[in-house]
Protein backbone atom coordinates (compact mmCIF):
# COMPACT_ATOMS: atom_id res chain seq x y z
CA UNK A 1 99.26 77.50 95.48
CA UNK A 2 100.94 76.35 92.19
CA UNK A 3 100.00 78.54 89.62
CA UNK A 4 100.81 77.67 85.43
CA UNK A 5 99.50 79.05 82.49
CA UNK A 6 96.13 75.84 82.14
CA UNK A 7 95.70 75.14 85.65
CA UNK A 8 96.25 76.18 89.46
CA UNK A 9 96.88 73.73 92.48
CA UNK A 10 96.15 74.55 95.72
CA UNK A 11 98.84 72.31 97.56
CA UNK A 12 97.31 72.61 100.97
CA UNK A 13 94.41 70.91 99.51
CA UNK A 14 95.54 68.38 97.04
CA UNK A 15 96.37 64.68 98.27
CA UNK A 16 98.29 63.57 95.32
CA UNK A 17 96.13 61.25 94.31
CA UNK A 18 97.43 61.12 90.59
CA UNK A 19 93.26 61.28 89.32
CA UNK A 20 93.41 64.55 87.28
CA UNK A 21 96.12 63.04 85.40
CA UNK A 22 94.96 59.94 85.01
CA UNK A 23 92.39 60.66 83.39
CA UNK A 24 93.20 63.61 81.16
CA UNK A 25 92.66 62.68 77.84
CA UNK A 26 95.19 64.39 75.97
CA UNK A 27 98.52 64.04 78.83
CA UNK A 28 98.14 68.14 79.14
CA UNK A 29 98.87 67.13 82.83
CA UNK A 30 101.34 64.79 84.44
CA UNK A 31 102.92 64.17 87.79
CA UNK A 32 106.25 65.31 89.40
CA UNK A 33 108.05 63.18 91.60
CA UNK A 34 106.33 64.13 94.60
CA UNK A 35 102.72 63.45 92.64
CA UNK A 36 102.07 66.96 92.59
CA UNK A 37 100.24 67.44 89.19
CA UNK A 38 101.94 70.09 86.49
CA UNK A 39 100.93 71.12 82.70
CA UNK A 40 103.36 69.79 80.14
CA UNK A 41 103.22 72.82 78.00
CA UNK A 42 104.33 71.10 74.80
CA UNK A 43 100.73 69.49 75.20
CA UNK A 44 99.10 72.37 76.15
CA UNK A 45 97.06 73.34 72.66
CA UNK A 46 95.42 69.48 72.89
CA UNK A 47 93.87 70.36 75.74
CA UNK A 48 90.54 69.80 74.97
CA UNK A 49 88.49 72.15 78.17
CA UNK A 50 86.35 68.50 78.96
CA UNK A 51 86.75 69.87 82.42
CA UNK A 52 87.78 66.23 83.57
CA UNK A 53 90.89 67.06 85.67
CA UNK A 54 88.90 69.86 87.58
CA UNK A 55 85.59 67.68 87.99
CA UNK A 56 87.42 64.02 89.83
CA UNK A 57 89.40 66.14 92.10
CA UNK A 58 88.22 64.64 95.48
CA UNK A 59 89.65 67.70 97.23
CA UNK A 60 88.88 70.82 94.77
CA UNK A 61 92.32 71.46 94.86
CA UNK A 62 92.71 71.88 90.93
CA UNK A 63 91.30 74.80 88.68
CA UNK A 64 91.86 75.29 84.95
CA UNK A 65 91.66 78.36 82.96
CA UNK A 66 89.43 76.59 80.63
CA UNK A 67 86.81 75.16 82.87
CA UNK A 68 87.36 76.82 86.06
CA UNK A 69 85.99 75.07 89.21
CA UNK A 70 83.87 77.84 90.25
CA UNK A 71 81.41 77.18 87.38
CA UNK A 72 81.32 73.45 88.02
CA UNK A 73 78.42 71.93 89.39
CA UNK A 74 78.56 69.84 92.66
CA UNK A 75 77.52 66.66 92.20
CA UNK A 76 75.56 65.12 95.07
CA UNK A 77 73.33 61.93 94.88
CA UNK A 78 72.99 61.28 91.25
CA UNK A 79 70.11 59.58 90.53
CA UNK A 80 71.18 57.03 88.01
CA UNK A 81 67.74 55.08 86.72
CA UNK A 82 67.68 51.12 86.79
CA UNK A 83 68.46 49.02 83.71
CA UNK A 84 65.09 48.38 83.41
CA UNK A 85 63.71 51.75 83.67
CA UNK A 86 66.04 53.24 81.50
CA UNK A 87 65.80 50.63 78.41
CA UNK A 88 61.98 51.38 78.72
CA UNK A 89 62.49 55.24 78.83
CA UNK A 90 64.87 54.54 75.47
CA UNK A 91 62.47 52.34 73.80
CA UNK A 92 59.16 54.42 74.15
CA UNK A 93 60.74 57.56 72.91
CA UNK A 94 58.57 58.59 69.79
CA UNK A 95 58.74 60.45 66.80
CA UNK A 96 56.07 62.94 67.23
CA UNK A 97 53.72 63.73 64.16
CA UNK A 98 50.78 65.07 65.25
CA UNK A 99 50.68 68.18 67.93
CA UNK A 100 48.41 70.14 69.65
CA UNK A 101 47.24 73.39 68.00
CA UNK A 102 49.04 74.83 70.86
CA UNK A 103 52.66 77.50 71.25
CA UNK A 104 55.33 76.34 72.87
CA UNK A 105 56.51 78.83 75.24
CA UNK A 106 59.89 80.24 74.68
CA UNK A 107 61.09 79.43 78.14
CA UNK A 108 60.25 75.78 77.53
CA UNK A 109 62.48 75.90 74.24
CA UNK A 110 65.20 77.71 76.07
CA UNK A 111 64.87 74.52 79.13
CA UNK A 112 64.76 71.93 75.95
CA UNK A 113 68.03 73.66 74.21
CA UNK A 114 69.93 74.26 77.48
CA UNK A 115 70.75 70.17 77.80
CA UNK A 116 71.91 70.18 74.33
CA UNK A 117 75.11 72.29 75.11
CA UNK A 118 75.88 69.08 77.40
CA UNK A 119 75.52 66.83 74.89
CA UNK A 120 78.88 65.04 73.58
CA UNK A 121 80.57 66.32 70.89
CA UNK A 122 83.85 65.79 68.77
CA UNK A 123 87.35 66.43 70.78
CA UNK A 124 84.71 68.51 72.97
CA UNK A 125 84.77 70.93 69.76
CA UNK A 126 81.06 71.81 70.43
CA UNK A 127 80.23 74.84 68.05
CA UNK A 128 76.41 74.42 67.30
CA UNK A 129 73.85 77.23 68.16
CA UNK A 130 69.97 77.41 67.65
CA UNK A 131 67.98 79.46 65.47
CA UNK A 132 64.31 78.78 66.55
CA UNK A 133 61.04 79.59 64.40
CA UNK A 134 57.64 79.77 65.87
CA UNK A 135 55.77 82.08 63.24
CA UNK A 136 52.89 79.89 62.09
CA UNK A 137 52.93 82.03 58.29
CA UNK A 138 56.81 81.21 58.29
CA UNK A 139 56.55 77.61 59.09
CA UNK A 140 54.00 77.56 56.17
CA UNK A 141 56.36 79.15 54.08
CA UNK A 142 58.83 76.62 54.90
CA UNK A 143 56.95 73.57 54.87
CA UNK A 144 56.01 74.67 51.11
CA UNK A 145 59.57 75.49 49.96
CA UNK A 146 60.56 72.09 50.96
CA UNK A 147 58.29 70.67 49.11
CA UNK A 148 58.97 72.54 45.74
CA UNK A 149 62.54 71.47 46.33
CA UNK A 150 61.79 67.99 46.71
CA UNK A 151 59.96 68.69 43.14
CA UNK A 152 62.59 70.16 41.52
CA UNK A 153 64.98 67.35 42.52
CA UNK A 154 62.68 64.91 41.51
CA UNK A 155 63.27 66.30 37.53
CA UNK A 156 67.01 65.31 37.62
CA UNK A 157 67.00 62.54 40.08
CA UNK A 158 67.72 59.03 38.59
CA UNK A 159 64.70 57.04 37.61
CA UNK A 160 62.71 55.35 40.34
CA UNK A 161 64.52 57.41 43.58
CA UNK A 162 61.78 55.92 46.03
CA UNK A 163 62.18 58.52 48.66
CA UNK A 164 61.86 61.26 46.70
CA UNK A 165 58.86 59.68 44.62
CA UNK A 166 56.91 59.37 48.10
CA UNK A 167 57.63 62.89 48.45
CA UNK A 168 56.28 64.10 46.09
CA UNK A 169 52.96 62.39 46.37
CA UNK A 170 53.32 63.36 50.09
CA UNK A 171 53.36 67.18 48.55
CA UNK A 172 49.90 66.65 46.66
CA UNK A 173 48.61 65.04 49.94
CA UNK A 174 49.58 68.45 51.96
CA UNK A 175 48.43 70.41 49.34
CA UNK A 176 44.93 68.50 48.98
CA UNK A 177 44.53 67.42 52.77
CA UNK A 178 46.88 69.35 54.83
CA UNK A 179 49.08 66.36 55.70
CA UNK A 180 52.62 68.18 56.69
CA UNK A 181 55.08 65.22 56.74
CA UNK A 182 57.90 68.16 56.71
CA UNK A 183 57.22 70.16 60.10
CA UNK A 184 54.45 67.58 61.19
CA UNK A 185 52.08 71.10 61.81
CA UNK A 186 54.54 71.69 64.45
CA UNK A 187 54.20 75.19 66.81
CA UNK A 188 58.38 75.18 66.45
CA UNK A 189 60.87 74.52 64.46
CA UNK A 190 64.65 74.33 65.20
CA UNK A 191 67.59 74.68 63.66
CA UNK A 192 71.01 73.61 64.63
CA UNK A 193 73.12 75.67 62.96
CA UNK A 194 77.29 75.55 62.86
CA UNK A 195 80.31 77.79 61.08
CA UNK A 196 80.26 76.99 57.08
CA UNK A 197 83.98 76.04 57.74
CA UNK A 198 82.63 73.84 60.96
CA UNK A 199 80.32 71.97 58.66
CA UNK A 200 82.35 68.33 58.32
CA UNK A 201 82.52 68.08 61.97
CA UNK A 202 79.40 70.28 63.40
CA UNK A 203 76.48 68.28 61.57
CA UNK A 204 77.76 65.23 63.49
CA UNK A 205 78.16 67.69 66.56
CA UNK A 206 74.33 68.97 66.13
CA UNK A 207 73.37 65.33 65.67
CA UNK A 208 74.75 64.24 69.19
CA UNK A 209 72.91 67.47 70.52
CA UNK A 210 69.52 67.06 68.90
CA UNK A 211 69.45 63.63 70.25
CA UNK A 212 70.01 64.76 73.65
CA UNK A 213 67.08 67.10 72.88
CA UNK A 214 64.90 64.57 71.78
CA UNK A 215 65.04 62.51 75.04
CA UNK A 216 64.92 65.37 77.17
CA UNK A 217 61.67 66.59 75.40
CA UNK A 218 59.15 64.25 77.30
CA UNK A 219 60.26 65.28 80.60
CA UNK A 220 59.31 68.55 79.94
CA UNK A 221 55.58 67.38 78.39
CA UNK A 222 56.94 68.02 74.99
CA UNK A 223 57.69 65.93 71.43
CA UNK A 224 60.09 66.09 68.78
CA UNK A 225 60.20 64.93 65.27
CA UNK A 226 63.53 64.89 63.46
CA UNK A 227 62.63 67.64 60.28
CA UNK A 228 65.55 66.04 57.88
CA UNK A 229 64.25 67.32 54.17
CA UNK A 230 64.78 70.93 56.06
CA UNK A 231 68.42 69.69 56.22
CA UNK A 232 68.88 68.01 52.87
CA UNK A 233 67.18 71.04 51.31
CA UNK A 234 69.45 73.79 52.72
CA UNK A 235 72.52 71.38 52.51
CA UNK A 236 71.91 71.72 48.79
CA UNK A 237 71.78 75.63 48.78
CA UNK A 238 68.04 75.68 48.00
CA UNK A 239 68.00 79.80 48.06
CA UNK A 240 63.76 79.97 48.65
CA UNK A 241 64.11 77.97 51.63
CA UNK A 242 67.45 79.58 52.64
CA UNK A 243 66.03 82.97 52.41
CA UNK A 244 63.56 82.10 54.95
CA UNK A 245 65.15 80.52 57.69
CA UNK A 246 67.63 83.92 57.66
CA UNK A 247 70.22 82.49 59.10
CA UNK A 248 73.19 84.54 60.70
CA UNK A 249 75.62 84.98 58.04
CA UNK A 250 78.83 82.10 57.49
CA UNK A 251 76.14 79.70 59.52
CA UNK A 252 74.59 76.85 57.84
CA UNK A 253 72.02 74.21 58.85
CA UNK A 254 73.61 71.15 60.50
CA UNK A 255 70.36 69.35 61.68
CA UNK A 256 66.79 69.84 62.52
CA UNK A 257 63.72 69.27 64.77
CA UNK A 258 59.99 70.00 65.15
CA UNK A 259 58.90 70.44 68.69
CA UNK A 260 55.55 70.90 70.14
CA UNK A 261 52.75 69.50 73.12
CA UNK A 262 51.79 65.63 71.55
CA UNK A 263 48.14 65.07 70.77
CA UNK A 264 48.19 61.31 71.29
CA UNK A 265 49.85 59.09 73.85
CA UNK A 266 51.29 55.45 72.39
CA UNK A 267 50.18 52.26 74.71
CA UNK A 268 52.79 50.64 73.60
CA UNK A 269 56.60 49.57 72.89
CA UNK A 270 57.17 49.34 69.41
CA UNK A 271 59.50 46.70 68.08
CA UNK A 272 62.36 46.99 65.39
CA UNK A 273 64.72 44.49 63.19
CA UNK A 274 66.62 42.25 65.27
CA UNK A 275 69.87 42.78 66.63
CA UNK A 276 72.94 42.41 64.74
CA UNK A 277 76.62 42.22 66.31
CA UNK A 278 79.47 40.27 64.82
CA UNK A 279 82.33 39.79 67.28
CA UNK A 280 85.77 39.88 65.91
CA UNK A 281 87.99 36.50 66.99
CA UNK A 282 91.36 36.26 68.09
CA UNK A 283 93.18 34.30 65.32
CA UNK A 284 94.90 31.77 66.47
């Protein structure tokens, strides 16, 4: 057994195959002359923990500090869907606005939040958590603090902002009819959060981990609707709203979802605009 600092090799097992160096991402590990795989330690603080090296080893012969082997997953008879079956499962995810008067169980939220730690994120930096609300008065509370900040904004905004003008009819409609276009009457609401100091890198983090969510939501019966104003509000330091979501301190809101049990089921595929690529040519 070859033991460094990153990673152990268990010669007896591994073939020299050259895979967990081929494809590390960052060249943290190279080959010898004998193809025995090493750490260049110059390289050792880009190591990124992806867990690649450790995962294609045919033999289990590597291990790594970061991602050791004995919490990896064997992977046996992945069911990969059909081209067909998976561009249908893509195009008949919804955005959910209208749920079932019914709570989400808090086991269900923990299955639905588990995937999103899985989800890809920048150099593997991950950093998002989840702060959840299910409190019927609180979501109230929200829904009307968002609305009195899209009022407010709509005072110094420049002349004609569409968006926010639909808002704010959208805010008489809720407070006439009971039409929530900001939690959707949702049972749950959550909250991606990341480091104030994270912020640049963890909103696009919490996006690639609130998408995840969002297609792993119908397989467990559930819908999601994508709760942005919560976002834009708190991005702007909107203290009545902030005060209620109570966030951990040094955390801020990187993204946001409603989740609940749909009410309706659509028949069908919905279109959108046509497909646009340009293809760049070789010049001549």
């Amino acid at each position: 057994m070859i033991r460094m600092e990153l990673i152990q090799v268990d010669q007896e097992k591994c073939i020299q195959c050259g895979l967990c160096a081929n494809v590390c991402p960052t060249g943290v590990i190279a080959l010898d002359s004998r193809q025995t795989p090493y750490v260049v330690k110059q390289y050792c603080i880009a190591c990124l923990a992806c867990g690649h090296c450790v995962a294609v080893c045919p033999q289990g012969a590597l291990d790594h500090v970061k991602t050791p082997l004995a919490s990896q997953m064997p992977l046996k008879n992945t069911t990969v869907p059909d081209a067909a079956t998976a561009y249908q499962f893509l195009r008949s995810r919804r955005s959910i606005r209208n749920y079932q008067a019914k709570a989400v169980p808090r086991e269900e939220i923990l299955k639905l939040l588990d995937i999103a730690r899985f989800a890809p994120t920048a150099s593997n930096s991950q950093g998002i958590a989840y702060h959840v609300i299910d409190d019927p008065h609180t979501l109230n509370a929200i829904t009307s603090a968002s609305f009195k900040w899209v009022e407010e904004q709509i005072k110094t905004a420049a002349p004609g902002t569409p968006h926010l003008a639909e808002m704010v009819l959208l805010a008489d409609n809720y407070r006439q009819n009971g039409k929530n276009v900001v939690l959707q009457n949702a049972p749950c609401l959550i909250v991606a959060v990341t480091d104030q100091n994270f912020f640049a890198v963890g909103r696009d983090n919490a996006h690639f981990s609130l998408t995840y969510v969002e297609l792993y939501a119908p397989s467990l019966g559930l819908g999601t609707c994508w709760a942005g104003i919560i976002e834009y509000a708190s991005a702007s330091g909107y203290k009545p709203l902030l005060e209620l979501l109570n966030l951990p301190d040094n955390m801020c809101v990187a993204g946001a979802l409603v989740a609940g049990y749909p009410q309706y089921r659509y028949k069908r595929l919905v279109g959108r605009d046509p497909l646009q690529v340009t293809w760049q040519c070789t010049p001549n």
